[in-house]
PDB file of N, CA and C in Angstrom:
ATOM      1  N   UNK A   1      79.995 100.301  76.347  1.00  0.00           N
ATOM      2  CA  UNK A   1      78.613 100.496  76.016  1.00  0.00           C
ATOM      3  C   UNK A   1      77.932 101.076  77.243  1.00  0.00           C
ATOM      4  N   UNK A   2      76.741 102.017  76.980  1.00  0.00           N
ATOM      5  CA  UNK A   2      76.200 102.311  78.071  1.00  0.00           C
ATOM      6  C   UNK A   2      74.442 102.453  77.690  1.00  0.00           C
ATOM      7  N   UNK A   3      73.988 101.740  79.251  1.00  0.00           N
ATOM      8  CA  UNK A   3      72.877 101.515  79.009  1.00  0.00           C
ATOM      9  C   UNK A   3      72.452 102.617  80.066  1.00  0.00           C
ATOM     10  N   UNK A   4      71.067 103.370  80.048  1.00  0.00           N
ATOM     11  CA  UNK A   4      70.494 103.719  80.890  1.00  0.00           C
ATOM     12  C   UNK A   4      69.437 102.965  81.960  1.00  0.00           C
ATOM     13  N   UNK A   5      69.809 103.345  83.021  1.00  0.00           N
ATOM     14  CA  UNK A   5      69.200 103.053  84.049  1.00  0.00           C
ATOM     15  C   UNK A   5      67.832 103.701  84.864  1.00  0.00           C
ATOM     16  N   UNK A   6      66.673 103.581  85.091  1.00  0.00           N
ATOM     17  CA  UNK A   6      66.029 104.464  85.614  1.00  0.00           C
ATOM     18  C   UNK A   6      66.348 104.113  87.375  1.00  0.00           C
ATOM     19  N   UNK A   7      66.459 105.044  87.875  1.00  0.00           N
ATOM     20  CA  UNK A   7      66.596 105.268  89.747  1.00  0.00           C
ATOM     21  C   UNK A   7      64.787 105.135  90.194  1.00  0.00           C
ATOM     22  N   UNK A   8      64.387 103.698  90.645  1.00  0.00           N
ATOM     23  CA  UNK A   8      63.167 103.826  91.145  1.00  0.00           C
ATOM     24  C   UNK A   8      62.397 103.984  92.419  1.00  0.00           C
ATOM     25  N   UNK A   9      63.671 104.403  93.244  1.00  0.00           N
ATOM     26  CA  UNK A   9      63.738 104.682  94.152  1.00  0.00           C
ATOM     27  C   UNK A   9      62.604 105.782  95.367  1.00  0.00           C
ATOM     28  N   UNK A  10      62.548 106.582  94.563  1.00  0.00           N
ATOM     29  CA  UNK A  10      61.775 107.914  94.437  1.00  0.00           C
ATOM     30  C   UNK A  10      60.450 107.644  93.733  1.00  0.00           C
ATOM     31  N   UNK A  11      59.079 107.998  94.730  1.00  0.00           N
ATOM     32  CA  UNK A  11      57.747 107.779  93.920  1.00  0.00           C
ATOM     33  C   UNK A  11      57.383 109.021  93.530  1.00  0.00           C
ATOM     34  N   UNK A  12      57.993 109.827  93.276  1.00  0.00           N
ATOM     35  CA  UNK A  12      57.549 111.422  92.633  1.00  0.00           C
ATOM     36  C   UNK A  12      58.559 111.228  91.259  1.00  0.00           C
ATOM     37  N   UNK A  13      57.562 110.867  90.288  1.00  0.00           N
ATOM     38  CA  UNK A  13      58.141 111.212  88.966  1.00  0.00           C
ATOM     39  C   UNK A  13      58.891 112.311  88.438  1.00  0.00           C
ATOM     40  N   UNK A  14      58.850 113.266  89.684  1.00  0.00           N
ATOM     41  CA  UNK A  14      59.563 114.775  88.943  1.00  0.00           C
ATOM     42  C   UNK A  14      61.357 114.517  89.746  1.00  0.00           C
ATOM     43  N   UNK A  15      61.089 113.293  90.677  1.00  0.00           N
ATOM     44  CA  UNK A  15      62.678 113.628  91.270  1.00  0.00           C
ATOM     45  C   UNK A  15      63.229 112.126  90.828  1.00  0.00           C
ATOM     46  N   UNK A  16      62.345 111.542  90.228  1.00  0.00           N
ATOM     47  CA  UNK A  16      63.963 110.520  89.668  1.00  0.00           C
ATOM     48  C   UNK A  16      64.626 110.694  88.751  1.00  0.00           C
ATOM     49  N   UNK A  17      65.737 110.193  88.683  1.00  0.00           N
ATOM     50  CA  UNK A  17      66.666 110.363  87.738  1.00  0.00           C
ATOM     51  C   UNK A  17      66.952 109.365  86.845  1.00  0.00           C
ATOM     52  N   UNK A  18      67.589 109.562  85.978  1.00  0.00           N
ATOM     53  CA  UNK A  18      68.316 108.618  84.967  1.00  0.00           C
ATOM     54  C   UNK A  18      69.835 108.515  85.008  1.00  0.00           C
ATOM     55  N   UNK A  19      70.693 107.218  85.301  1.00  0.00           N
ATOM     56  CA  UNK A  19      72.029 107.270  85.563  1.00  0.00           C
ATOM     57  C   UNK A  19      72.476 106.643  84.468  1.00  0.00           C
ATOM     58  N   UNK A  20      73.616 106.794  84.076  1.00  0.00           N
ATOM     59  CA  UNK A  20      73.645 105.704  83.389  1.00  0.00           C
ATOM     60  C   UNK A  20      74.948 104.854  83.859  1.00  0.00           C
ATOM     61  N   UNK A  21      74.653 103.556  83.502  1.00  0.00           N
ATOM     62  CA  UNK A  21      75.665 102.739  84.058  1.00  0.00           C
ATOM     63  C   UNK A  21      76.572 101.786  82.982  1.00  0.00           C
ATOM     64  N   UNK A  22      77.672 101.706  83.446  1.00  0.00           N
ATOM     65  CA  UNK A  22      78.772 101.323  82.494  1.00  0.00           C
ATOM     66  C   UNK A  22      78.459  99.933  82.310  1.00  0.00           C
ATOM     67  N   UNK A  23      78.317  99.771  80.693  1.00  0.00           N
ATOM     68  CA  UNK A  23      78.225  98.051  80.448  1.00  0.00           C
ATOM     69  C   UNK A  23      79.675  97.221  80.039  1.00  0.00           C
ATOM     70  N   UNK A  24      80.456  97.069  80.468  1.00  0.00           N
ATOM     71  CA  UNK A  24      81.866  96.633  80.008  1.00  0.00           C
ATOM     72  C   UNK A  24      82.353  95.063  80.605  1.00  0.00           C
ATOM     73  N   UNK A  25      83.061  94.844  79.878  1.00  0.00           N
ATOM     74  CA  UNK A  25      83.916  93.245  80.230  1.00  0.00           C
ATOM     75  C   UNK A  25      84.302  93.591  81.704  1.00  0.00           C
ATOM     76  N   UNK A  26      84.573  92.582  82.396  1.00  0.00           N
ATOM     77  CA  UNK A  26      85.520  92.608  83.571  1.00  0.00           C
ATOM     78  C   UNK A  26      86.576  93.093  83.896  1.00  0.00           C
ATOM     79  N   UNK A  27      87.660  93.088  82.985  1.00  0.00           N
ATOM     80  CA  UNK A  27      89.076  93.614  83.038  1.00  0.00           C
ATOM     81  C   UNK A  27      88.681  94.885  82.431  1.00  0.00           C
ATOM     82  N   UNK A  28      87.706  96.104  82.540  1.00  0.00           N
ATOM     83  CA  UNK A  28      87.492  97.129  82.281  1.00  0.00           C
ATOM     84  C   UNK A  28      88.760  97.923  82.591  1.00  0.00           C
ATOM     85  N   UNK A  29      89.614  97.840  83.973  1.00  0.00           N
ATOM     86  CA  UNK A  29      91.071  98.706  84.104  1.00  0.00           C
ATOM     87  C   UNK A  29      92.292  97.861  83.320  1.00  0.00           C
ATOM     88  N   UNK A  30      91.540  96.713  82.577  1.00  0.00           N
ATOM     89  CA  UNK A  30      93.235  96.356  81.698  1.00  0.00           C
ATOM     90  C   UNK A  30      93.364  97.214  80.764  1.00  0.00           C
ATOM     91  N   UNK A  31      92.305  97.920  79.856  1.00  0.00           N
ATOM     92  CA  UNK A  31      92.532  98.533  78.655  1.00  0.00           C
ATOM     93  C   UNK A  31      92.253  99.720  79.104  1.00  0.00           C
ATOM     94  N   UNK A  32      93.594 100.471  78.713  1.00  0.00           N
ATOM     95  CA  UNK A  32      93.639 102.185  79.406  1.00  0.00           C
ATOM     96  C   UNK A  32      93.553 103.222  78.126  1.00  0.00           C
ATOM     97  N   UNK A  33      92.040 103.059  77.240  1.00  0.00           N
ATOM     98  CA  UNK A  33      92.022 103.754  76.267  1.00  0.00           C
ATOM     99  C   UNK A  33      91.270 105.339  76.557  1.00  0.00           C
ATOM    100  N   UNK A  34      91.938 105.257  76.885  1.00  0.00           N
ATOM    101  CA  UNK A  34      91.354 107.096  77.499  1.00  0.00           C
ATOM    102  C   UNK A  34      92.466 107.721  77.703  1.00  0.00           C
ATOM    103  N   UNK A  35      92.402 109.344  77.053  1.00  0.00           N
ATOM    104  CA  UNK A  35      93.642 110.195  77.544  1.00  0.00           C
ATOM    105  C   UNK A  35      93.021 111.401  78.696  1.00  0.00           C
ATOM    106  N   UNK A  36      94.046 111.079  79.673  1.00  0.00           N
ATOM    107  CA  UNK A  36      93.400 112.301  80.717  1.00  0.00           C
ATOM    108  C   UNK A  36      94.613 113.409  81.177  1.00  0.00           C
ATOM    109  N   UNK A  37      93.370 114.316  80.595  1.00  0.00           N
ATOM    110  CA  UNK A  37      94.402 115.718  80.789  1.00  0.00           C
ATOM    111  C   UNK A  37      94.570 116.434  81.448  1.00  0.00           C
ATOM    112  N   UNK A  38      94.068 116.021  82.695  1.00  0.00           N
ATOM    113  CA  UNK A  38      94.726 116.316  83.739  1.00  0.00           C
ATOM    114  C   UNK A  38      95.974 115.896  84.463  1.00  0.00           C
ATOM    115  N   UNK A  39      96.172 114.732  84.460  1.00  0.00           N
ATOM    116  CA  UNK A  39      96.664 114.080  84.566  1.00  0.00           C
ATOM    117  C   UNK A  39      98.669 114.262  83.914  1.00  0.00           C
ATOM    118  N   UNK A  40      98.368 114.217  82.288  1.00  0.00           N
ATOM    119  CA  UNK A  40      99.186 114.640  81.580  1.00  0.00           C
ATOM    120  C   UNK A  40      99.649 116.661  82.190  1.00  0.00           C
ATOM    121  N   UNK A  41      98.936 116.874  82.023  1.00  0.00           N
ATOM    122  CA  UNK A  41      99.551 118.786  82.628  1.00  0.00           C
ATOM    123  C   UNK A  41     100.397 118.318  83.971  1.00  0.00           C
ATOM    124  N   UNK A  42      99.869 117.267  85.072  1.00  0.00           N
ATOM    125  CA  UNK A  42     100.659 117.220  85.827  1.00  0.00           C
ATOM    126  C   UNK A  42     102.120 116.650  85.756  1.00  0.00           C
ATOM    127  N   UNK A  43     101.884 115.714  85.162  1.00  0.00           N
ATOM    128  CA  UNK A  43     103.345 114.847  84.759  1.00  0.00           C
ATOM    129  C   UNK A  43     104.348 115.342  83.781  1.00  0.00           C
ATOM    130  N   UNK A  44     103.687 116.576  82.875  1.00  0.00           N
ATOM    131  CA  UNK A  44     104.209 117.723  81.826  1.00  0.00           C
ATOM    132  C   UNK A  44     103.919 119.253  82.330  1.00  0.00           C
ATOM    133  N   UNK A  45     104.796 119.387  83.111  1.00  0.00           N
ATOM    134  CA  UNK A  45     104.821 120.766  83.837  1.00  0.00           C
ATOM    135  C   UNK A  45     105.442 121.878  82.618  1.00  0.00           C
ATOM    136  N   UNK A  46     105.657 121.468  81.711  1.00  0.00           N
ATOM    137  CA  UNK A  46     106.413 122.110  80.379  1.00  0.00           C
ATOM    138  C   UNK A  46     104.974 122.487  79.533  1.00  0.00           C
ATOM    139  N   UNK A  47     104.471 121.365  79.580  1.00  0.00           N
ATOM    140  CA  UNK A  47     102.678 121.500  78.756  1.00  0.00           C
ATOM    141  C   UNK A  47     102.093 122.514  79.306  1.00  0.00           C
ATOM    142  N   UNK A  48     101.921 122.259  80.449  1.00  0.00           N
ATOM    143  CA  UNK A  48     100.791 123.251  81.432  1.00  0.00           C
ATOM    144  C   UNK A  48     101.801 124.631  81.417  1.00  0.00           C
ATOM    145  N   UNK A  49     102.895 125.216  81.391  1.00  0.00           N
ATOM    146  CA  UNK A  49     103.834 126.149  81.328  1.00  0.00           C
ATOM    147  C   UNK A  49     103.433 126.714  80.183  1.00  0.00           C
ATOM    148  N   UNK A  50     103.379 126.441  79.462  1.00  0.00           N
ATOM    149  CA  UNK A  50     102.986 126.355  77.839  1.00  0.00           C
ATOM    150  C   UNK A  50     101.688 127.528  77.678  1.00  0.00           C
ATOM    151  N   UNK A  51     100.811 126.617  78.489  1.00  0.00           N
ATOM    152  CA  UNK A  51      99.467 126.536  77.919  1.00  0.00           C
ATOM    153  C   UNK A  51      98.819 126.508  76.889  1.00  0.00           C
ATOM    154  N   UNK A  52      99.405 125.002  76.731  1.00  0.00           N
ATOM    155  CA  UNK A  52      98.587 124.164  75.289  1.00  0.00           C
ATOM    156  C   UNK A  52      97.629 122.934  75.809  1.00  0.00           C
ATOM    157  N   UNK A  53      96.917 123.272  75.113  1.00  0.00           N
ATOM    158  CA  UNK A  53      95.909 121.838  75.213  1.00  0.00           C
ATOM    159  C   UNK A  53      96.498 121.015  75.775  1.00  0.00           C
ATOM    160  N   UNK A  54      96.317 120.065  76.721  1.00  0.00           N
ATOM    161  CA  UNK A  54      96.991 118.424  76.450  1.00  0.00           C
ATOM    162  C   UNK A  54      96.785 117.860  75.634  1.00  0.00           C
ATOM    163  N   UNK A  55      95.606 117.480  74.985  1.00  0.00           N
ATOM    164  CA  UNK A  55      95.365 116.748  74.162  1.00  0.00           C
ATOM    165  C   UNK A  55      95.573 117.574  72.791  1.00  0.00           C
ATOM    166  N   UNK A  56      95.852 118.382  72.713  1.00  0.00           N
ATOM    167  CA  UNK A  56      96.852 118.628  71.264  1.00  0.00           C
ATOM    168  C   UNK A  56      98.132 118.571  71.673  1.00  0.00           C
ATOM    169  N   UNK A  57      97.988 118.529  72.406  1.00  0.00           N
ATOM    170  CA  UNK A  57     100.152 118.706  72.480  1.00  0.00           C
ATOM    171  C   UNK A  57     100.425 116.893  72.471  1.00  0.00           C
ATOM    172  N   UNK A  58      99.983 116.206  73.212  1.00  0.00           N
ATOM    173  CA  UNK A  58      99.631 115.150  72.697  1.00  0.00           C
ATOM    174  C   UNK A  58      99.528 114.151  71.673  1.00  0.00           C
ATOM    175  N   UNK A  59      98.528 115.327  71.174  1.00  0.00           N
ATOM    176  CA  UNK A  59      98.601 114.257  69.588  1.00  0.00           C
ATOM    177  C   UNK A  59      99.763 115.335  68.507  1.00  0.00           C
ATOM    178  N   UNK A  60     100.178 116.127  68.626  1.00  0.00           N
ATOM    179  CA  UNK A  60     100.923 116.797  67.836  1.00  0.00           C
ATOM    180  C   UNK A  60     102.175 116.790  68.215  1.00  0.00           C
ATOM    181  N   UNK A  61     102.784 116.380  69.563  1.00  0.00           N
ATOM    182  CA  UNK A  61     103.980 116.325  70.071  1.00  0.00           C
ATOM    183  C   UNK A  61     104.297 114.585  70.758  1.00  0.00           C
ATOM    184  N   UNK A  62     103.582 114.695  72.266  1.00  0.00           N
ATOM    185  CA  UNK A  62     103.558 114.081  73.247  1.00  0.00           C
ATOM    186  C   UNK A  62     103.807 112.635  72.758  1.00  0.00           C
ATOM    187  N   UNK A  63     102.976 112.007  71.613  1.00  0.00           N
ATOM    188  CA  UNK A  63     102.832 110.929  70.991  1.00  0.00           C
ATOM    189  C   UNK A  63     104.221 110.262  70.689  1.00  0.00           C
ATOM    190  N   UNK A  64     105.107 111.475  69.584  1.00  0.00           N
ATOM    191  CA  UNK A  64     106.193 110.883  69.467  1.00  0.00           C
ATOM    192  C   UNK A  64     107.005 111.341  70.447  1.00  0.00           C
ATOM    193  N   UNK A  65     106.987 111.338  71.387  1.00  0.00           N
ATOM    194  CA  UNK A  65     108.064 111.887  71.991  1.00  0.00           C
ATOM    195  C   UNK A  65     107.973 111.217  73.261  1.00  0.00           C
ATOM    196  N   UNK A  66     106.856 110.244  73.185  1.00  0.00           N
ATOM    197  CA  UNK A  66     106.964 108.509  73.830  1.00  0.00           C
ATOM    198  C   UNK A  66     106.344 109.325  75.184  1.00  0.00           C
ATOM    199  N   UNK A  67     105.829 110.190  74.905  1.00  0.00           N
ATOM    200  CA  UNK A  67     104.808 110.509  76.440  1.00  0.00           C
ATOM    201  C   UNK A  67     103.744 109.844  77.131  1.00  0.00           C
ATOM    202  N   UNK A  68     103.025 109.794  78.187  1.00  0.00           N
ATOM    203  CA  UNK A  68     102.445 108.510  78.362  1.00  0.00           C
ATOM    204  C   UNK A  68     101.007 109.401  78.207  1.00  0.00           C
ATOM    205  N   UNK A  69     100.094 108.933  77.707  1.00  0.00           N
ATOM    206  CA  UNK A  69      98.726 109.698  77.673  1.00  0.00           C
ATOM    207  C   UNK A  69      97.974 109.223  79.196  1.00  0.00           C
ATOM    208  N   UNK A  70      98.073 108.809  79.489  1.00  0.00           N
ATOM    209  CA  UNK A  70      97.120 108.125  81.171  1.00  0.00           C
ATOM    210  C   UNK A  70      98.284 107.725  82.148  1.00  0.00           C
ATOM    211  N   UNK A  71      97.783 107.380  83.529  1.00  0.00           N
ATOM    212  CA  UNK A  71      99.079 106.761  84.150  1.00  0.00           C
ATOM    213  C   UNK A  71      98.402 105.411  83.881  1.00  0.00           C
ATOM    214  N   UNK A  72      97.975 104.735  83.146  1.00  0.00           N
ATOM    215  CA  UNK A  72      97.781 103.034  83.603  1.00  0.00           C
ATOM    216  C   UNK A  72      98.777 102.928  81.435  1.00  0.00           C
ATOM    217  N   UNK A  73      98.601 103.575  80.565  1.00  0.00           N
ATOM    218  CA  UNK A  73      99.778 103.302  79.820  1.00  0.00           C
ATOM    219  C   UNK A  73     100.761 103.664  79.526  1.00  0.00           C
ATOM    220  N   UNK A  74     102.297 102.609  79.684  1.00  0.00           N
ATOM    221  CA  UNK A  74     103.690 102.639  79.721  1.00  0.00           C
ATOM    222  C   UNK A  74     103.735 103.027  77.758  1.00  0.00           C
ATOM    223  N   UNK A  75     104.008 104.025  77.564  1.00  0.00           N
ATOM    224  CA  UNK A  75     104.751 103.857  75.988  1.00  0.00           C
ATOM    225  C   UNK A  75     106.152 102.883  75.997  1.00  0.00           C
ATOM    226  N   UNK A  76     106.864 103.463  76.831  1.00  0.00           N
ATOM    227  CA  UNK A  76     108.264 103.231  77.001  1.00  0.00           C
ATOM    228  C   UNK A  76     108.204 101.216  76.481  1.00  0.00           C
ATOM    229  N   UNK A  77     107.162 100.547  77.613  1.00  0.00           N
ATOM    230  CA  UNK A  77     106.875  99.350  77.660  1.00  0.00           C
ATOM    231  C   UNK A  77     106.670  98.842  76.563  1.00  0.00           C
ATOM    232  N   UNK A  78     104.702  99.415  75.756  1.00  0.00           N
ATOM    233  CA  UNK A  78     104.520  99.498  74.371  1.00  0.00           C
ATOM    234  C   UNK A  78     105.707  98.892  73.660  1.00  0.00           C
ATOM    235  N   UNK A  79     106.494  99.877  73.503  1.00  0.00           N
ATOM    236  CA  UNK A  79     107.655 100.128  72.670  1.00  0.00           C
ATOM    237  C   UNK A  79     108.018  98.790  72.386  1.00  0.00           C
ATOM    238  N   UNK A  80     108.848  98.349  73.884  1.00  0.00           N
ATOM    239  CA  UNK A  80     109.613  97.301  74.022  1.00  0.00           C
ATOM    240  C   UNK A  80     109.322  96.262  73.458  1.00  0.00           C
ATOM    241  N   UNK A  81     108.024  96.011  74.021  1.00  0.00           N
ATOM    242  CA  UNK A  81     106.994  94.532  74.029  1.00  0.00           C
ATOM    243  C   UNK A  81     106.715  94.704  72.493  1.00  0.00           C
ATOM    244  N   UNK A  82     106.659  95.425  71.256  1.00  0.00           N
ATOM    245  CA  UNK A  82     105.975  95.680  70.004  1.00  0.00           C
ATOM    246  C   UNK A  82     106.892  97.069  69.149  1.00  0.00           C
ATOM    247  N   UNK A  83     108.524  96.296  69.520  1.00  0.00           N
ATOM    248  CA  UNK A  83     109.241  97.204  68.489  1.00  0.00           C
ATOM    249  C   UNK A  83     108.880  97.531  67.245  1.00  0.00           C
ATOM    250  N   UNK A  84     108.162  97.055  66.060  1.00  0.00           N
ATOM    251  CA  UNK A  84     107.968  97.436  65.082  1.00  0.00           C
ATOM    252  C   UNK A  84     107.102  98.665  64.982  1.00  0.00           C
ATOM    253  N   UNK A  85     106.256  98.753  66.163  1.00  0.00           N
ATOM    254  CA  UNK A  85     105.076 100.248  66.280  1.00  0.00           C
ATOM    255  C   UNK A  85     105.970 101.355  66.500  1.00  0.00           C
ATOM    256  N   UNK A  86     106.973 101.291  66.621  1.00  0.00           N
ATOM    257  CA  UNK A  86     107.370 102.512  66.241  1.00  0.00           C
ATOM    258  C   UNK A  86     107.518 103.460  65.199  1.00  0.00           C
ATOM    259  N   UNK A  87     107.318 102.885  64.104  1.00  0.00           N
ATOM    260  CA  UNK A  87     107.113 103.270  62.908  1.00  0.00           C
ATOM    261  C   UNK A  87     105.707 103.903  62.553  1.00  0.00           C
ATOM    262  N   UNK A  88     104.887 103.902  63.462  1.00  0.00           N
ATOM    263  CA  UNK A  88     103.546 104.073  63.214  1.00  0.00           C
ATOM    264  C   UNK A  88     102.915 105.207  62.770  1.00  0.00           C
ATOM    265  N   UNK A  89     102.473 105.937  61.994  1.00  0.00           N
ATOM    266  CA  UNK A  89     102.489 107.345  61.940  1.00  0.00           C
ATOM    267  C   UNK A  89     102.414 107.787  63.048  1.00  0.00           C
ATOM    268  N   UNK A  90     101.033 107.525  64.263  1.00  0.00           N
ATOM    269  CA  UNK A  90     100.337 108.510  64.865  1.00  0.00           C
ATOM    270  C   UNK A  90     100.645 108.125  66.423  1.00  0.00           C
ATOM    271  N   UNK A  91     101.569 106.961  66.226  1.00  0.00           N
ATOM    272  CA  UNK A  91     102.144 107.035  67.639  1.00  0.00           C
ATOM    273  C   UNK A  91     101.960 105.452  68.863  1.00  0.00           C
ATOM    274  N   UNK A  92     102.457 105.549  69.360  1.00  0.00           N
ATOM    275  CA  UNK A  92     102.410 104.207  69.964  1.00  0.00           C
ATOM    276  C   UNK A  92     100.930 103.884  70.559  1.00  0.00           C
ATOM    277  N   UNK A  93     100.599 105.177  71.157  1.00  0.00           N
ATOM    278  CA  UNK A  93      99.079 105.140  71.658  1.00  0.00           C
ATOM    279  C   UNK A  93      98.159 105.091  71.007  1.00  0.00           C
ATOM    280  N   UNK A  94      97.817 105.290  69.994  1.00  0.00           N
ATOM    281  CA  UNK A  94      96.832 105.571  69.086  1.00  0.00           C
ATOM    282  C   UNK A  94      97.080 104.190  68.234  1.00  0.00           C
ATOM    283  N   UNK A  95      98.350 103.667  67.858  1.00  0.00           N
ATOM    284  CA  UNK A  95      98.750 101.976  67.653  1.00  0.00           C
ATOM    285  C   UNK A  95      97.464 101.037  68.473  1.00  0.00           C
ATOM    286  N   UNK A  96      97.674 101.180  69.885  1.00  0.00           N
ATOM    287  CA  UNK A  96      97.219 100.442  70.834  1.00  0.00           C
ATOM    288  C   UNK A  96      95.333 100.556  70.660  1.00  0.00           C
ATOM    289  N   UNK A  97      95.228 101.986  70.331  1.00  0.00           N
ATOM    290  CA  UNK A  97      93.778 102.037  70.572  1.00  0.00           C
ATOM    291  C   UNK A  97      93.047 101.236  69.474  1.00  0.00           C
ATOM    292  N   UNK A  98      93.825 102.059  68.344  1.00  0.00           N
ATOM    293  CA  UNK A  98      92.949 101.203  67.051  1.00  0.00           C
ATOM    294  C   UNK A  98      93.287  99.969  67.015  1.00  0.00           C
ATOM    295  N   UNK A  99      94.373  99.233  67.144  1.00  0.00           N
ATOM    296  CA  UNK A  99      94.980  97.937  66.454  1.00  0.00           C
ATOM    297  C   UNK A  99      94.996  96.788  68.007  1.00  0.00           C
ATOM    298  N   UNK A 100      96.009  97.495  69.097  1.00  0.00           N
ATOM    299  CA  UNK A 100      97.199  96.477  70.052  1.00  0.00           C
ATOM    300  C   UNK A 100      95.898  95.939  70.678  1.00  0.00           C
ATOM    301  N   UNK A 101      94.707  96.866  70.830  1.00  0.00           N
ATOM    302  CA  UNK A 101      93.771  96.843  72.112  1.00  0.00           C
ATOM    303  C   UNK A 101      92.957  95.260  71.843  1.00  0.00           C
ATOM    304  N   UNK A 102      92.511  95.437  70.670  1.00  0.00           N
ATOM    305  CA  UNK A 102      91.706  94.310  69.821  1.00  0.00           C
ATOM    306  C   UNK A 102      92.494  93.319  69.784  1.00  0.00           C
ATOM    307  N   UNK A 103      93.418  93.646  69.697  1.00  0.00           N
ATOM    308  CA  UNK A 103      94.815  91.977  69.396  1.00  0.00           C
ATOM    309  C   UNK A 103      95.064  91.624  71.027  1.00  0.00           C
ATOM    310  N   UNK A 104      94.934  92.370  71.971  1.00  0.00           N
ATOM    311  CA  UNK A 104      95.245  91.965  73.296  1.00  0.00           C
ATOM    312  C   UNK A 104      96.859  92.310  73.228  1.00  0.00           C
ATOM    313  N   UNK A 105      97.501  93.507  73.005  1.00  0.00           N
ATOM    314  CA  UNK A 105      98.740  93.207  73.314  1.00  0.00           C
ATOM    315  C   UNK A 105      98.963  94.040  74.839  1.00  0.00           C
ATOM    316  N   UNK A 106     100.322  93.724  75.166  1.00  0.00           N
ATOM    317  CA  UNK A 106     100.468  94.183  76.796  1.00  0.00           C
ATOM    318  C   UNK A 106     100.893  95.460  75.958  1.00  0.00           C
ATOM    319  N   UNK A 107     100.455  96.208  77.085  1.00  0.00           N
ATOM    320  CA  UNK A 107     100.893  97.845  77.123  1.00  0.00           C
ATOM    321  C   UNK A 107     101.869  97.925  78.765  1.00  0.00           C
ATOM    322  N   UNK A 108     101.839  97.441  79.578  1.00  0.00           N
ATOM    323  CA  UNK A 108     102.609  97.591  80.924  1.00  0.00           C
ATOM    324  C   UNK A 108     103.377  96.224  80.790  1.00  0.00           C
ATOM    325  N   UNK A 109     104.202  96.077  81.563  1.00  0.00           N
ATOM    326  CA  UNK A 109     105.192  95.164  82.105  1.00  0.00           C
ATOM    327  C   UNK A 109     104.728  94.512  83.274  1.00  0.00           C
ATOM    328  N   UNK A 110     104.835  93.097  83.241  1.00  0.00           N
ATOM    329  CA  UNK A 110     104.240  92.053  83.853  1.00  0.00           C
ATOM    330  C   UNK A 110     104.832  92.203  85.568  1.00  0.00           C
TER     331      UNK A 110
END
């Protein structure tokens, strides 16, 4: 969730700003629901060779093919810890976002 913040720092109404600041639980770095594509082009030098989206290659390849969308989630792990998601249509990650995240399941190895 994000709330805005006003910066009151500044007594000239024309130079403050509005930030906004992250409203989240504590363990905000346990749940790694974000795909970053930068990130992915680096670790998929075949992707970026390519020049395809990450995030389509991703969701059209990368997914099944047990790629990791972020470095903070292990598919490989996923897998292990929640053999039956493999069956999932749309992939172990997209498992985790809609379903594992809410249930609390581990995505990394202890």
């Amino acid at each position: 969730m994000l709330r805005k913040t006003a910066n009151l720092e500044s007594r000239n109404p024309r130079t403050k700003t509005v930030r906004m600041k992250k409203i989240v639980p504590s363990q905000e770095n346990t749940f790694p629901i974000y795909f970053d594509g930068e990130w992915y082009l680096l670790v998929n030098p075949d992707v970026a060779e390519a020049g395809i989206d990450p995030l389509v290659h991703f969701m059209n390849f990368g997914a099944h093919e047990k790629r990791n969308p972020n470095p903070d989630f292990d598919t490989e792990t996923y897998l292990r810890l929640n053999p039956y998601i493999a069956s999932f249509p749309l992939g172990p990650f997209l498992h985790y976002v809609f379903y594992g995240y809410h249930e609390g399941r581990k995505f990394q190895a202890p």
